[in-house]
C-alpha atoms as a PDB file:
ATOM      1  CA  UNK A   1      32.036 -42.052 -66.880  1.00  0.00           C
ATOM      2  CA  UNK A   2      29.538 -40.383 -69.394  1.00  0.00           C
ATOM      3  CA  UNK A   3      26.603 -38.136 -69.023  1.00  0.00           C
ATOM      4  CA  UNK A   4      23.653 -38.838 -70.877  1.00  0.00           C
ATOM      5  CA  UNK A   5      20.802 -36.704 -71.221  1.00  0.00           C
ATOM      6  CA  UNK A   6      17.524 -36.715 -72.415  1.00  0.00           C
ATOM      7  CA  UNK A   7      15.966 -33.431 -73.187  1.00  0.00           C
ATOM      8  CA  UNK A   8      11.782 -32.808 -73.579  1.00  0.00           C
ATOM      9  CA  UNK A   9      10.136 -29.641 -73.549  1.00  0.00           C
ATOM     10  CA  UNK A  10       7.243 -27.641 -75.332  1.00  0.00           C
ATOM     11  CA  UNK A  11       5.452 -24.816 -74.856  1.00  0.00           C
ATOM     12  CA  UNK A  12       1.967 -23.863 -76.873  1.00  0.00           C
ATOM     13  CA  UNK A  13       3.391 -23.538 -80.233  1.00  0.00           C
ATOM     14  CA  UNK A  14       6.860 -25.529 -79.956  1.00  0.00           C
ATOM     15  CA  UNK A  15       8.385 -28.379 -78.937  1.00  0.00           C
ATOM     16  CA  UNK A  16      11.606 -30.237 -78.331  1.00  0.00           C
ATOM     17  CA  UNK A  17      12.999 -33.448 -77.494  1.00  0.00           C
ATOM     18  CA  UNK A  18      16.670 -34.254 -77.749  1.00  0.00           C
ATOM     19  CA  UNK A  19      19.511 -37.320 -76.635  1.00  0.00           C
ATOM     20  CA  UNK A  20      22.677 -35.617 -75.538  1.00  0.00           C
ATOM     21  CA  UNK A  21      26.060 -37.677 -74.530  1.00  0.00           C
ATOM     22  CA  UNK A  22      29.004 -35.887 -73.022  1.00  0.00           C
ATOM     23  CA  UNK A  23      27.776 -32.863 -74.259  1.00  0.00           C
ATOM     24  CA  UNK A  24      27.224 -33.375 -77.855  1.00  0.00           C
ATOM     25  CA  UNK A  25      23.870 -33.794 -79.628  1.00  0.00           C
ATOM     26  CA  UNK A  26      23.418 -37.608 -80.618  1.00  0.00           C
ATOM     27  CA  UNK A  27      19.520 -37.089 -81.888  1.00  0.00           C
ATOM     28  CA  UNK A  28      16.564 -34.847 -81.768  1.00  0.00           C
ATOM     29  CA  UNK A  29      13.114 -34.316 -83.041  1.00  0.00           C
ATOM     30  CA  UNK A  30      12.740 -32.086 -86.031  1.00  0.00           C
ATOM     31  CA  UNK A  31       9.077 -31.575 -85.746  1.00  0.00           C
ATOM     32  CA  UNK A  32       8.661 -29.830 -88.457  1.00  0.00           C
ATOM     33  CA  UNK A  33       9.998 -32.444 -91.049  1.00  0.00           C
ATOM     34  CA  UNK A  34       8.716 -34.917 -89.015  1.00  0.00           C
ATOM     35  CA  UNK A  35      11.797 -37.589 -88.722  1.00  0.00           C
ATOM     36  CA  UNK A  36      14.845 -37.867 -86.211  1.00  0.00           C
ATOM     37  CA  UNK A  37      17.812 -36.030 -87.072  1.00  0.00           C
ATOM     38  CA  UNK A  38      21.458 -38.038 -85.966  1.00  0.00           C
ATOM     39  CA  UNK A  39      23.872 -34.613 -86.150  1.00  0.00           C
ATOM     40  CA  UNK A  40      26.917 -37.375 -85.378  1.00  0.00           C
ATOM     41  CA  UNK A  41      30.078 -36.017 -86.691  1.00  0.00           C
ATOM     42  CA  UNK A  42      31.903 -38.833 -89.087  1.00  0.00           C
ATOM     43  CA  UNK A  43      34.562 -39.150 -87.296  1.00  0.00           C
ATOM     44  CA  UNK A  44      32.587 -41.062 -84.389  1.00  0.00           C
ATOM     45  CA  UNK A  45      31.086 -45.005 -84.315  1.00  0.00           C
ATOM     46  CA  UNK A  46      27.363 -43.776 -85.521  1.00  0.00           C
ATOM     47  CA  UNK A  47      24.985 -44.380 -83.358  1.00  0.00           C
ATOM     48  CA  UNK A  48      21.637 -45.265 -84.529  1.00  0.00           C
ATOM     49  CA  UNK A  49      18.161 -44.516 -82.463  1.00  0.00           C
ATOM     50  CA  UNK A  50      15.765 -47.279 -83.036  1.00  0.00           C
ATOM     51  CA  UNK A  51      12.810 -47.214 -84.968  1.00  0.00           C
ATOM     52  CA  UNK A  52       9.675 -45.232 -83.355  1.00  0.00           C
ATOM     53  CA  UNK A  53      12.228 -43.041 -81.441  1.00  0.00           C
ATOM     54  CA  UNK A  54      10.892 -40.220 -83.223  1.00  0.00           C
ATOM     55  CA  UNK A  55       7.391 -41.474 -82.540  1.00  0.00           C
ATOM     56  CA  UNK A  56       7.755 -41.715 -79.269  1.00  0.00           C
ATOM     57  CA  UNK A  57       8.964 -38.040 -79.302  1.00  0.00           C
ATOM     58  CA  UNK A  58       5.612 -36.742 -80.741  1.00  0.00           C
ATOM     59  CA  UNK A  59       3.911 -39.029 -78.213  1.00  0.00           C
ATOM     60  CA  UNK A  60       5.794 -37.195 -75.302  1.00  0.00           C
ATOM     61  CA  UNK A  61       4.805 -33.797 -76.586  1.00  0.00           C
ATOM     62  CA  UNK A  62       1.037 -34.525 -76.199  1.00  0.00           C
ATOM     63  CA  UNK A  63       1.836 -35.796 -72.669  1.00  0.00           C
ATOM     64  CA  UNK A  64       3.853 -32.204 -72.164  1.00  0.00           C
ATOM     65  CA  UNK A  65       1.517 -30.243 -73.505  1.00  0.00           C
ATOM     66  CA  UNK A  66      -1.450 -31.987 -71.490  1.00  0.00           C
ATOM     67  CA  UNK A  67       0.935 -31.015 -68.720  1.00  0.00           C
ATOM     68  CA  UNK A  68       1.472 -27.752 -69.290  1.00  0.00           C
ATOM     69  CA  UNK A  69      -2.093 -27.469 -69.559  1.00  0.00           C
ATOM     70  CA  UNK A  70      -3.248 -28.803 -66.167  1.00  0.00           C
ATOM     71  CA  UNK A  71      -0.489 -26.888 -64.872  1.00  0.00           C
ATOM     72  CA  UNK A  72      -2.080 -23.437 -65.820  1.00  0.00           C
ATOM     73  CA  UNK A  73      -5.158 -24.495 -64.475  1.00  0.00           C
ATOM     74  CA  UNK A  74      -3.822 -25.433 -61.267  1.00  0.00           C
ATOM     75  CA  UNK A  75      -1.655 -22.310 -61.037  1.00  0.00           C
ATOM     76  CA  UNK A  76      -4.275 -20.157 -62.380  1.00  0.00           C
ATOM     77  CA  UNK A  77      -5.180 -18.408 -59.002  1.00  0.00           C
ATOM     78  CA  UNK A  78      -1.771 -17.900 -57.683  1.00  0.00           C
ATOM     79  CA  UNK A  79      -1.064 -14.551 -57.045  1.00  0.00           C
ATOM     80  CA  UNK A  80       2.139 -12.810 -58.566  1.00  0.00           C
ATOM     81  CA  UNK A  81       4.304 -11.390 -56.162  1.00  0.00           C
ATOM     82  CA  UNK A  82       6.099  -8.000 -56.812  1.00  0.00           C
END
């Protein structure tokens, strides 16, 4: 049995998006270089994302952020309780 994750967040200035198995980080988004980053250790069987994986990573950060924004505007008159 394995656990596979996938990990996508952002806020107003950052973002992530990350593929975790068992624990250990298989791939993630480095948005500021632009390209996926495979942090495999050698001593594994690489595994390879497809092409447009990091694509599709920028893509889902628009959709979170659109989120996040209709969120706000939702929540805006919620009251904060002490």
């Amino acid at each position: 049995l394995h656990v596979d994750r996938q990990v996508i967040g952002c806020s107003d200035h950052d973002g992530e998006q990350a593929y975790n198995l068992d624990g250990e980080e298989m791939w993630f988004a480095d948005f500021i270089k632009r390209e996926g980053v495979e942090p495999q250790p050698p001593f594994i069987d690489h595994i390879t994302y497809v092409d447009g994986t990091y694509q599709g990573a920028e893509a889902n950060q628009h959709v979170c952020k659109s989120n996040l924004d209709v969120s706000r505007r939702a929540m805006k008159d919620f009251k904060i309780e002490d």
